[in-house]
Protein backbone atom coordinates (compact mmCIF):
# COMPACT_ATOMS: atom_id res chain seq x y z
CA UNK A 1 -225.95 37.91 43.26
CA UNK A 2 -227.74 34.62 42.24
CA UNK A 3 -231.23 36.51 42.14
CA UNK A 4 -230.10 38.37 39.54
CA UNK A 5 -229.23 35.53 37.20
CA UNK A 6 -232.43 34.67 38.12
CA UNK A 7 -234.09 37.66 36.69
CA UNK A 8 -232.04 37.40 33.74
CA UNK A 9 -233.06 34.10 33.04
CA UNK A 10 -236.59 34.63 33.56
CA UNK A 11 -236.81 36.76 30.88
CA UNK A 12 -234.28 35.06 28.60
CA UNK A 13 -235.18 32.27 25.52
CA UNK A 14 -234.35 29.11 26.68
CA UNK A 15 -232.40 26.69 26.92
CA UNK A 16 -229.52 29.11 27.41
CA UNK A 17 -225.73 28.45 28.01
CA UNK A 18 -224.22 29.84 30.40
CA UNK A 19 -220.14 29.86 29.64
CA UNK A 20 -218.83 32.20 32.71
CA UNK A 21 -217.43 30.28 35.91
CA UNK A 22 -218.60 33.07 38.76
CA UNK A 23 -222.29 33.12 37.12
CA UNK A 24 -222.19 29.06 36.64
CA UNK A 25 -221.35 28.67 40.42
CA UNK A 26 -224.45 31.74 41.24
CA UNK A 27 -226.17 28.76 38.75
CA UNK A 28 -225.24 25.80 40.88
CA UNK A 29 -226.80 27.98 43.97
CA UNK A 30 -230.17 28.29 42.03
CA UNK A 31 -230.34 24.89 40.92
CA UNK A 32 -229.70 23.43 44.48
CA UNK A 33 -232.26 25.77 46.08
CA UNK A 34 -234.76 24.43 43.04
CA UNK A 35 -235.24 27.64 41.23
CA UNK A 36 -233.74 26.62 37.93
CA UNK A 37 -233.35 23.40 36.09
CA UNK A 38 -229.66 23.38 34.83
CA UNK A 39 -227.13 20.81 33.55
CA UNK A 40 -223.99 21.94 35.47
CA UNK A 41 -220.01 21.14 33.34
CA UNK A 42 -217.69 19.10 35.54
CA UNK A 43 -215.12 20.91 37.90
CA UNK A 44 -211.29 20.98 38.25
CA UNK A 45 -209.10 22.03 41.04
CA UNK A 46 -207.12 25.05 40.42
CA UNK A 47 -204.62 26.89 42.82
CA UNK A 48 -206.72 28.80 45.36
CA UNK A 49 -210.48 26.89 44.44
CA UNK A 50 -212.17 25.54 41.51
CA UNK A 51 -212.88 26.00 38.04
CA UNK A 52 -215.55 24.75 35.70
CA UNK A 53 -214.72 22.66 32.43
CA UNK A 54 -217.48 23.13 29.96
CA UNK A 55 -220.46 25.32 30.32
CA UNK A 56 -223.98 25.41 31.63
CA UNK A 57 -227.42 24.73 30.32
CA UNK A 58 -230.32 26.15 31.75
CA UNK A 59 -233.04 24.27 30.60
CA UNK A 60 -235.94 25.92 32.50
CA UNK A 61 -236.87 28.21 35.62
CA UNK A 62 -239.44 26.38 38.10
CA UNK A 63 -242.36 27.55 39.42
CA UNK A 64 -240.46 28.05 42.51
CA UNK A 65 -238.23 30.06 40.71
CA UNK A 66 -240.71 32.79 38.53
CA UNK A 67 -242.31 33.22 42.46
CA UNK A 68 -238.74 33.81 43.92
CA UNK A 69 -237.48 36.44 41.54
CA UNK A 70 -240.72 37.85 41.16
CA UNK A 71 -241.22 38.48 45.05
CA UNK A 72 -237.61 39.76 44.96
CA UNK A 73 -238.38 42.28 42.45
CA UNK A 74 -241.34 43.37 44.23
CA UNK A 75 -243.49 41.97 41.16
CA UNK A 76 -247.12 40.71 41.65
């Protein structure tokens, strides 16, 4: 679940790299949706979808972001 990336990196020191393909793609859904300011690797085709060459930087959560996971988590 992309919310709980989130969550994680709310919490986490960053910048932080993020090396695994499914949680780089639940990345790509948070940056689009402007929770998270990321620097996404470059894609390749593989048989049956796509996989990632490189990994991700996340170089900040937004302000968008901290309210997001925080109403998800029931936080105040």
């Amino acid at each position: 679940m992309p919310y709980e990336l989130l969550e994680r990196l709310r919490c986490a020191r960053l910048p932080a790299r993020i090396v695994d393909d499914s949680e780089i793609g639940k990345l790509e859904i948070l940056r689009t949706a402007g929770l998270v300011e990321a620097d996404l690797p470059l894609t390749h085709q593989v048989r049956g979808g796509q996989s990632y060459i490189g990994n991700a930087i996340v170089m900040r959560v937004t302000p968008s972001g901290h309210v997001a996971a925080k109403a998800r988590s029931g936080e105040r």
